[in-house]
N, C-alpha and C. Protein backbone atom coordinates (compact mmCIF):
# COMPACT_ATOMS: atom_id res chain seq x y z
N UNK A 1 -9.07 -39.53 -2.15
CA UNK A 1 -9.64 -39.63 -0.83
C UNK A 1 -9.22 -40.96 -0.20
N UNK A 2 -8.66 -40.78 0.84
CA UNK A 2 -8.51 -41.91 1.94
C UNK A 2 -9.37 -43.05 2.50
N UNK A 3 -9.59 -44.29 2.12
CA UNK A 3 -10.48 -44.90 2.87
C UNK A 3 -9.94 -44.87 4.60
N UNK A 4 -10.78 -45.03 5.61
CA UNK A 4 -10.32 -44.93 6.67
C UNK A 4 -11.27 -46.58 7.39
N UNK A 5 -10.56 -47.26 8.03
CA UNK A 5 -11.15 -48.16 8.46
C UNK A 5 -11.56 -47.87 9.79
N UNK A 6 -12.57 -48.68 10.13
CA UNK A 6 -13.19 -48.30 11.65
C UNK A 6 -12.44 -49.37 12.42
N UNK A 7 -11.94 -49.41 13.97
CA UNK A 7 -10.93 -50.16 14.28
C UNK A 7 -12.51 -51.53 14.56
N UNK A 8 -11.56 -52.13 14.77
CA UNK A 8 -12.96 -53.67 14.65
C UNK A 8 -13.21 -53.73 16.45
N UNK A 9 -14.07 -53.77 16.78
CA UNK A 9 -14.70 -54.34 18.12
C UNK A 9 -14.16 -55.39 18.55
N UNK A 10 -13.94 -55.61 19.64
CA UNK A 10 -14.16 -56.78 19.79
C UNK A 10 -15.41 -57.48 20.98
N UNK A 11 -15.48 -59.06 21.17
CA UNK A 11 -16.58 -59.07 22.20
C UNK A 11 -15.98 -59.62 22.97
N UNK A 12 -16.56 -59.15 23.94
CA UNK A 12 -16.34 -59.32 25.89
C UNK A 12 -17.67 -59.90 26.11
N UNK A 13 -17.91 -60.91 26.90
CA UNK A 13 -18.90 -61.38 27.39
C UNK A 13 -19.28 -61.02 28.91
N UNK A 14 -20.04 -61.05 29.24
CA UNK A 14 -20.30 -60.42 30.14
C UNK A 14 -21.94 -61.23 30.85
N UNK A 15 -21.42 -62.03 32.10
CA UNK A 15 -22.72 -63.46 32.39
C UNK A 15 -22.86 -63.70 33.76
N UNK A 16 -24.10 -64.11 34.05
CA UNK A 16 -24.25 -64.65 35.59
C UNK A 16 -23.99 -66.08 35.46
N UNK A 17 -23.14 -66.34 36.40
CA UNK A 17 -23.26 -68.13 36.57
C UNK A 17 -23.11 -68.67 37.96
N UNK A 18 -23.28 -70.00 38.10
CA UNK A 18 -23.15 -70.68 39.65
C UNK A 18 -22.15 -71.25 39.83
N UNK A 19 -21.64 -71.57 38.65
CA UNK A 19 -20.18 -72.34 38.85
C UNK A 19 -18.87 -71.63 39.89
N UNK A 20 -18.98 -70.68 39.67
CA UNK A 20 -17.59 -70.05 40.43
C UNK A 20 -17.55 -70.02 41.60
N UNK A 21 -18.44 -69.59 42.10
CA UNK A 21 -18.74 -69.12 43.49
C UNK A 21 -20.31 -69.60 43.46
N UNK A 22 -20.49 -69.61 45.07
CA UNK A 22 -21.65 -70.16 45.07
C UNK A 22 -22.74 -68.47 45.76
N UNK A 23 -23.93 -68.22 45.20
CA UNK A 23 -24.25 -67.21 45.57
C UNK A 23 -25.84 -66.92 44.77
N UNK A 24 -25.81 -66.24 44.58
CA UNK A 24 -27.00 -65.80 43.74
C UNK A 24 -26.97 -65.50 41.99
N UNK A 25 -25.73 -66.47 41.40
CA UNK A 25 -25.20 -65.81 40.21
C UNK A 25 -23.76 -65.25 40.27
N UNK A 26 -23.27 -65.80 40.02
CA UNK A 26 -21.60 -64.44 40.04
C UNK A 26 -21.72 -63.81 38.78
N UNK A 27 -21.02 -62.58 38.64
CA UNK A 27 -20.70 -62.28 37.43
C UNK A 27 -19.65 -62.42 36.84
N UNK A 28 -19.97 -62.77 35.99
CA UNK A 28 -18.18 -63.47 35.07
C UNK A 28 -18.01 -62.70 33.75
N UNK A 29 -16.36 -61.73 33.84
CA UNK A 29 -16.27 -60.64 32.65
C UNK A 29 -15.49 -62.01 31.84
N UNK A 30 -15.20 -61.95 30.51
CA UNK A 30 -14.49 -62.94 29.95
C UNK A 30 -14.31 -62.17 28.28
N UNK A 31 -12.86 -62.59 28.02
CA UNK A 31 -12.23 -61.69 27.00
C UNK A 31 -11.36 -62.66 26.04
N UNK A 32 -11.42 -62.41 24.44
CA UNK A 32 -10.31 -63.74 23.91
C UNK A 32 -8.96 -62.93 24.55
N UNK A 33 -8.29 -64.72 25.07
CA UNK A 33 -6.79 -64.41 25.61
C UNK A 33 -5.93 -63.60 25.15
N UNK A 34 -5.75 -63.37 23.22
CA UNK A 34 -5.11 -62.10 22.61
C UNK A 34 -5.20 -60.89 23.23
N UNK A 35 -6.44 -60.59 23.74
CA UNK A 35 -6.82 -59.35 23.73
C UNK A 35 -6.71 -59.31 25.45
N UNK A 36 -6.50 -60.51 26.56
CA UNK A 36 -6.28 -60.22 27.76
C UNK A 36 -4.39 -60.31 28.07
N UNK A 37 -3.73 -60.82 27.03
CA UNK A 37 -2.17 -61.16 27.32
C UNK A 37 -2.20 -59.23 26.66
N UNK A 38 -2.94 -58.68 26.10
CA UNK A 38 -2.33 -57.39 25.37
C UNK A 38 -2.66 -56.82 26.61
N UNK A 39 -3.28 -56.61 27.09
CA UNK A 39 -3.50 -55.69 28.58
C UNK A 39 -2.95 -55.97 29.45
N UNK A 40 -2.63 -57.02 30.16
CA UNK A 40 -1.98 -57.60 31.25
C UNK A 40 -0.73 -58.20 31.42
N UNK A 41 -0.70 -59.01 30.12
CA UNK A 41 0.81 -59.99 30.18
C UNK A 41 0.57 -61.17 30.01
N UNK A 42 0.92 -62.13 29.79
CA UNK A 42 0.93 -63.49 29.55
C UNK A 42 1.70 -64.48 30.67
N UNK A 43 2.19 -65.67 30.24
CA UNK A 43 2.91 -66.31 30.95
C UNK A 43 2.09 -67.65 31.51
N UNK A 44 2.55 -68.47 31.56
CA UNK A 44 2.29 -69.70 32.65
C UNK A 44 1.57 -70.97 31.23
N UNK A 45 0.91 -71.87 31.42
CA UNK A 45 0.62 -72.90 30.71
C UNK A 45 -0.77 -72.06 29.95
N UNK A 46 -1.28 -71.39 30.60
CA UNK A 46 -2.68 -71.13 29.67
C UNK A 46 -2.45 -69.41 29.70
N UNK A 47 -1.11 -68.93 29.42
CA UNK A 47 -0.85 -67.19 28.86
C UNK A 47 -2.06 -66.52 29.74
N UNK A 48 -2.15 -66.71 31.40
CA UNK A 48 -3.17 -66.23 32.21
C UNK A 48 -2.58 -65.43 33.34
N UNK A 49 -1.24 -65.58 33.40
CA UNK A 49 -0.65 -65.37 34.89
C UNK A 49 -1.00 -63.53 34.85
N UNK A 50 -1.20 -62.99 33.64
CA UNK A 50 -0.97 -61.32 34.29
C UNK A 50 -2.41 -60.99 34.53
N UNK A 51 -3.16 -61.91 33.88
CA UNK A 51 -4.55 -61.58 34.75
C UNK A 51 -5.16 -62.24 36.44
N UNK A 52 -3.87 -63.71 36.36
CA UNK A 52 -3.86 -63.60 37.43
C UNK A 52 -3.57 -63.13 38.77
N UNK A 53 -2.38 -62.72 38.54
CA UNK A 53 -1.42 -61.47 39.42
C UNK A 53 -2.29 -60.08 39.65
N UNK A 54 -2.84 -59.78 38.79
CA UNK A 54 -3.87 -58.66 38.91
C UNK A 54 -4.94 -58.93 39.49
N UNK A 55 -5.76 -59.42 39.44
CA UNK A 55 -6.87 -59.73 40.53
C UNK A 55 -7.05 -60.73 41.26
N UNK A 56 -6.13 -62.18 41.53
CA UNK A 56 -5.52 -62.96 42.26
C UNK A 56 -6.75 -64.41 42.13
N UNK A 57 -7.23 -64.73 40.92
CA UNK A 57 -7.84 -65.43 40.80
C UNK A 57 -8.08 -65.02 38.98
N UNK A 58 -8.64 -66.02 38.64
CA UNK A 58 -8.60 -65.75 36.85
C UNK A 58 -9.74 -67.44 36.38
N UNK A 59 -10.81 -66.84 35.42
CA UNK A 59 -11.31 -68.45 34.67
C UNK A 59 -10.87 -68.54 33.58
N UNK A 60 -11.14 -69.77 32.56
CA UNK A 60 -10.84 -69.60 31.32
C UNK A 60 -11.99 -70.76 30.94
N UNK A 61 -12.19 -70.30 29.46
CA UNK A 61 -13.11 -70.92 28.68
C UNK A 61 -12.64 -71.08 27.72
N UNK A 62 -12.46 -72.74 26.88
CA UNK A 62 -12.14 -72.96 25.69
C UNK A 62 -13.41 -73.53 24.68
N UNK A 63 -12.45 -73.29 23.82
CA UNK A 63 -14.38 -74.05 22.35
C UNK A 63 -12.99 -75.19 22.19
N UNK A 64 -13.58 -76.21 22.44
CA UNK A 64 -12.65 -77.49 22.20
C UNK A 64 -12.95 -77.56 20.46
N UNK A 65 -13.86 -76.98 19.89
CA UNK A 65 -13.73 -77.13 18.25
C UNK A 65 -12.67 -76.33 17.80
N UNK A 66 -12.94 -75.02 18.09
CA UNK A 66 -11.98 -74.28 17.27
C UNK A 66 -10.37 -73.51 18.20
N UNK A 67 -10.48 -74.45 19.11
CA UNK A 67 -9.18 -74.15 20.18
C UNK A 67 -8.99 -72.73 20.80
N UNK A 68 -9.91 -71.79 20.37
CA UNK A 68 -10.44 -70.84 20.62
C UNK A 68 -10.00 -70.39 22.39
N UNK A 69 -9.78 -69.63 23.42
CA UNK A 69 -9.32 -69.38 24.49
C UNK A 69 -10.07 -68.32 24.93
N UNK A 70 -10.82 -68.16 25.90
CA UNK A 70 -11.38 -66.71 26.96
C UNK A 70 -10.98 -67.32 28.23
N UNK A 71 -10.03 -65.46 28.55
CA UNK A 71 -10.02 -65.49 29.96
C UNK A 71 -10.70 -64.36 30.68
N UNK A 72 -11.03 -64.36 31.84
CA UNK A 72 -11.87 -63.69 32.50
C UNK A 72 -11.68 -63.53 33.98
N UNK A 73 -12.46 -62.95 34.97
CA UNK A 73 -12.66 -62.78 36.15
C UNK A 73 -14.16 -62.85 36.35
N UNK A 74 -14.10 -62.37 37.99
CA UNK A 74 -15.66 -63.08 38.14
C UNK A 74 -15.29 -61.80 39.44
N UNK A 75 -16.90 -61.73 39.58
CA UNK A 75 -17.30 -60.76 40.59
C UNK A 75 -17.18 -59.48 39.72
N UNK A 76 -18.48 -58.88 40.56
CA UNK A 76 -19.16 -57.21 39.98
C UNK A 76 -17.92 -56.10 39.58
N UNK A 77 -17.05 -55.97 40.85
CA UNK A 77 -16.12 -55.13 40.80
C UNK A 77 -14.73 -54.97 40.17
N UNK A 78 -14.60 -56.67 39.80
CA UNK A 78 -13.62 -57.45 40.04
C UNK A 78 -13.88 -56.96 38.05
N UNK A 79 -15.25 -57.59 37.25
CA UNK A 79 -15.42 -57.42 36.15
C UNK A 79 -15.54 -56.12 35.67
N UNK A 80 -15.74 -55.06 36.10
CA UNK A 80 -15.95 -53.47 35.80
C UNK A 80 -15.06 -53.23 35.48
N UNK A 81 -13.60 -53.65 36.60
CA UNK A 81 -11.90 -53.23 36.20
C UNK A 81 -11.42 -53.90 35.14
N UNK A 82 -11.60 -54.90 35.01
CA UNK A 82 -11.19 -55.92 34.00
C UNK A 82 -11.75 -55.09 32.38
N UNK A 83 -13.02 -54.76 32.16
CA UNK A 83 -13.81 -53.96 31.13
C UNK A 83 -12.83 -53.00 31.08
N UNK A 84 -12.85 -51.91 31.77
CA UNK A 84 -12.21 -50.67 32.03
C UNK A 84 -10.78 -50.92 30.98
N UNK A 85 -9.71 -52.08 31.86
CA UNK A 85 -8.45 -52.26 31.13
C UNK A 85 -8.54 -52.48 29.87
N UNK A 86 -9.48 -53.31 29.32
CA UNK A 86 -9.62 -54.07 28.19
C UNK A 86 -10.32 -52.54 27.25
N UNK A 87 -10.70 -51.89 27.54
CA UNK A 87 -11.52 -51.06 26.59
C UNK A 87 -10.19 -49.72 26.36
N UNK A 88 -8.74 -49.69 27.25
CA UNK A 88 -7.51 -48.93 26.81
C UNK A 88 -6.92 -49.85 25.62
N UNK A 89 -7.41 -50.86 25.58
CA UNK A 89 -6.39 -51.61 24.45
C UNK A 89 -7.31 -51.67 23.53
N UNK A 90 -8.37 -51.86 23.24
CA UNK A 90 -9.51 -52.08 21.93
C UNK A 90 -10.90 -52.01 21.93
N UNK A 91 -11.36 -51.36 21.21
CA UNK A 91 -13.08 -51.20 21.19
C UNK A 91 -13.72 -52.36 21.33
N UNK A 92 -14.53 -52.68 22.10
CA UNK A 92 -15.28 -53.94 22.74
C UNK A 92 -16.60 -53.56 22.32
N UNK A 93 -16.85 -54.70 22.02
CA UNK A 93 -18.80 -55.10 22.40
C UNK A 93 -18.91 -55.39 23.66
N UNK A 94 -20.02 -55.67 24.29
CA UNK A 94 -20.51 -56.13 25.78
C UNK A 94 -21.62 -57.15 24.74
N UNK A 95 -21.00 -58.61 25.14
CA UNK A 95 -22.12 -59.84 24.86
C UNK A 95 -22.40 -59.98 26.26
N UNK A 96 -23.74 -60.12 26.17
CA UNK A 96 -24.25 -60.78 27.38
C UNK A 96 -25.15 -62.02 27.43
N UNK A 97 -23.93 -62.75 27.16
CA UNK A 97 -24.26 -64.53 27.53
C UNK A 97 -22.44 -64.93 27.50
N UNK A 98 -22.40 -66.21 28.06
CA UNK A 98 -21.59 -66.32 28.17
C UNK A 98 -20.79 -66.95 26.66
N UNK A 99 -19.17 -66.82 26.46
CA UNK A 99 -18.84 -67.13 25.21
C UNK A 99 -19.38 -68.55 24.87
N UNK A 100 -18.62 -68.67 23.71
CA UNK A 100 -18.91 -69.52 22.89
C UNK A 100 -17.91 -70.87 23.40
N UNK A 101 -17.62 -71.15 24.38
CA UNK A 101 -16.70 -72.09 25.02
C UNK A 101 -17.23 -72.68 26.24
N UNK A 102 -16.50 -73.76 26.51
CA UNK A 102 -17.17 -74.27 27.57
C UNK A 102 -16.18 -74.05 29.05
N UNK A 103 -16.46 -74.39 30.26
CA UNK A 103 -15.53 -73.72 31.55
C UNK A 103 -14.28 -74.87 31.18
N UNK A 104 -13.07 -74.45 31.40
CA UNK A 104 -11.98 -75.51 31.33
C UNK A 104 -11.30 -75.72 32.78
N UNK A 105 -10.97 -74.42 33.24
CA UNK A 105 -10.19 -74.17 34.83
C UNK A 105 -10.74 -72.76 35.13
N UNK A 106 -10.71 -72.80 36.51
CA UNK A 106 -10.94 -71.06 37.46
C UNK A 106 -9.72 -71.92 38.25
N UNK A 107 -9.58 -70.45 39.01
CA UNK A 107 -8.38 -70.81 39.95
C UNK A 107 -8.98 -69.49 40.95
N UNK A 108 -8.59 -69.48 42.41
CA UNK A 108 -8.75 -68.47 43.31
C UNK A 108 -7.89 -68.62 44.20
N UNK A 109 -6.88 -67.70 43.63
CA UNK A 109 -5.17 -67.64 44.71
C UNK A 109 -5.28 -67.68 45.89
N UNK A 110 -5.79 -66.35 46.42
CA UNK A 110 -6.42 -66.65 48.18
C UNK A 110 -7.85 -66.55 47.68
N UNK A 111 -8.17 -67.28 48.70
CA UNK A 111 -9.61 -67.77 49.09
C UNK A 111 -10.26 -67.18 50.07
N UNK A 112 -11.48 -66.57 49.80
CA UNK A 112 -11.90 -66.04 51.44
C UNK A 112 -11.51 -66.52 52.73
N UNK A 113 -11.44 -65.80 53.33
CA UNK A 113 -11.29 -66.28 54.89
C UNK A 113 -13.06 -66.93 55.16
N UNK A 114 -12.83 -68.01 56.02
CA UNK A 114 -14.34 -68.39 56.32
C UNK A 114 -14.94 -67.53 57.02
N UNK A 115 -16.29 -67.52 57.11
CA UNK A 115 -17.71 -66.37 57.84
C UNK A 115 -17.39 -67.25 58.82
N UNK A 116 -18.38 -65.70 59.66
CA UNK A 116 -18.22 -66.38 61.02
C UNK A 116 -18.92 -67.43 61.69
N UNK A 117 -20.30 -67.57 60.76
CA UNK A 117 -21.20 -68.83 60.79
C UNK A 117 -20.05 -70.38 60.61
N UNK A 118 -19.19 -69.96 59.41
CA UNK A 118 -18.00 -71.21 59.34
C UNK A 118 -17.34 -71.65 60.77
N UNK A 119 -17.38 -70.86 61.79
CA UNK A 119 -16.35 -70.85 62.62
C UNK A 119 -17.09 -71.26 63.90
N UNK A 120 -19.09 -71.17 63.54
CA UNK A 120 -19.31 -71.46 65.22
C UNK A 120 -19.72 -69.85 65.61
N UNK A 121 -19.28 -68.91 64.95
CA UNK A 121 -19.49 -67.80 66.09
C UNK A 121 -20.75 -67.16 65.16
N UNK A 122 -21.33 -66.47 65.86
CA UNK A 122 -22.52 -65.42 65.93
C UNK A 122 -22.59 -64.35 66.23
């Protein structure tokens, strides 16, 4: 008889925070970088560019102990797709707190256009 292994999970975190955006909480999806360069692509100084090219903004979280790397996105819709991709490449947990790292860089390619309160108008 065959042993058969169960494929291993992995964890996705899944968190409200204030840092990114300013609002009521953003939601921030966040994934180890292995498991976001296997879905997307790699490239650039922190192996982020194919998650950046894909939703045009990208965070990352490192554990300065164990050099450890999560990258992620932020926003409701923005994190659902991100889950979605990540769950064609490997069985995930959903943690809900944020990883085990602390914020290192976010980046946001384009930036909202300002409200119209920004501008004076009503």
């Amino acid at each position: 008889m065959k042993a058969t292994m169960a494929a291993e999970s992995r964890r996705i975190y899944l968190f409200r925070t204030e840092l990114v955006a300013s609002g009521n909480g953003t939601i921030v999806c966040a994934a180890p970088v292995d498991l976001v360069v296997a879905t997307y692509g790699g490239g650039g100084r922190r192996d982020d560019e194919g998650v950046q090219r894909a939703f045009g903004g990208n965070i990352l979280y490192r554990n300065d102990e164990t050099g450890e790397c999560f990258v992620g996105v932020w926003g409701a819709r923005n994190a659902s797709r991100f889950r979605t991709a990540l769950r064609h490449k490997a069985a995930i947990t959903i943690i809900r707190e944020p990883p085990p790292a602390r914020l290192a860089w976010w980046n946001a390619a384009c930036p909202r256009p300002p409200s119209s309160a920004q501008h004076g108008l009503r």
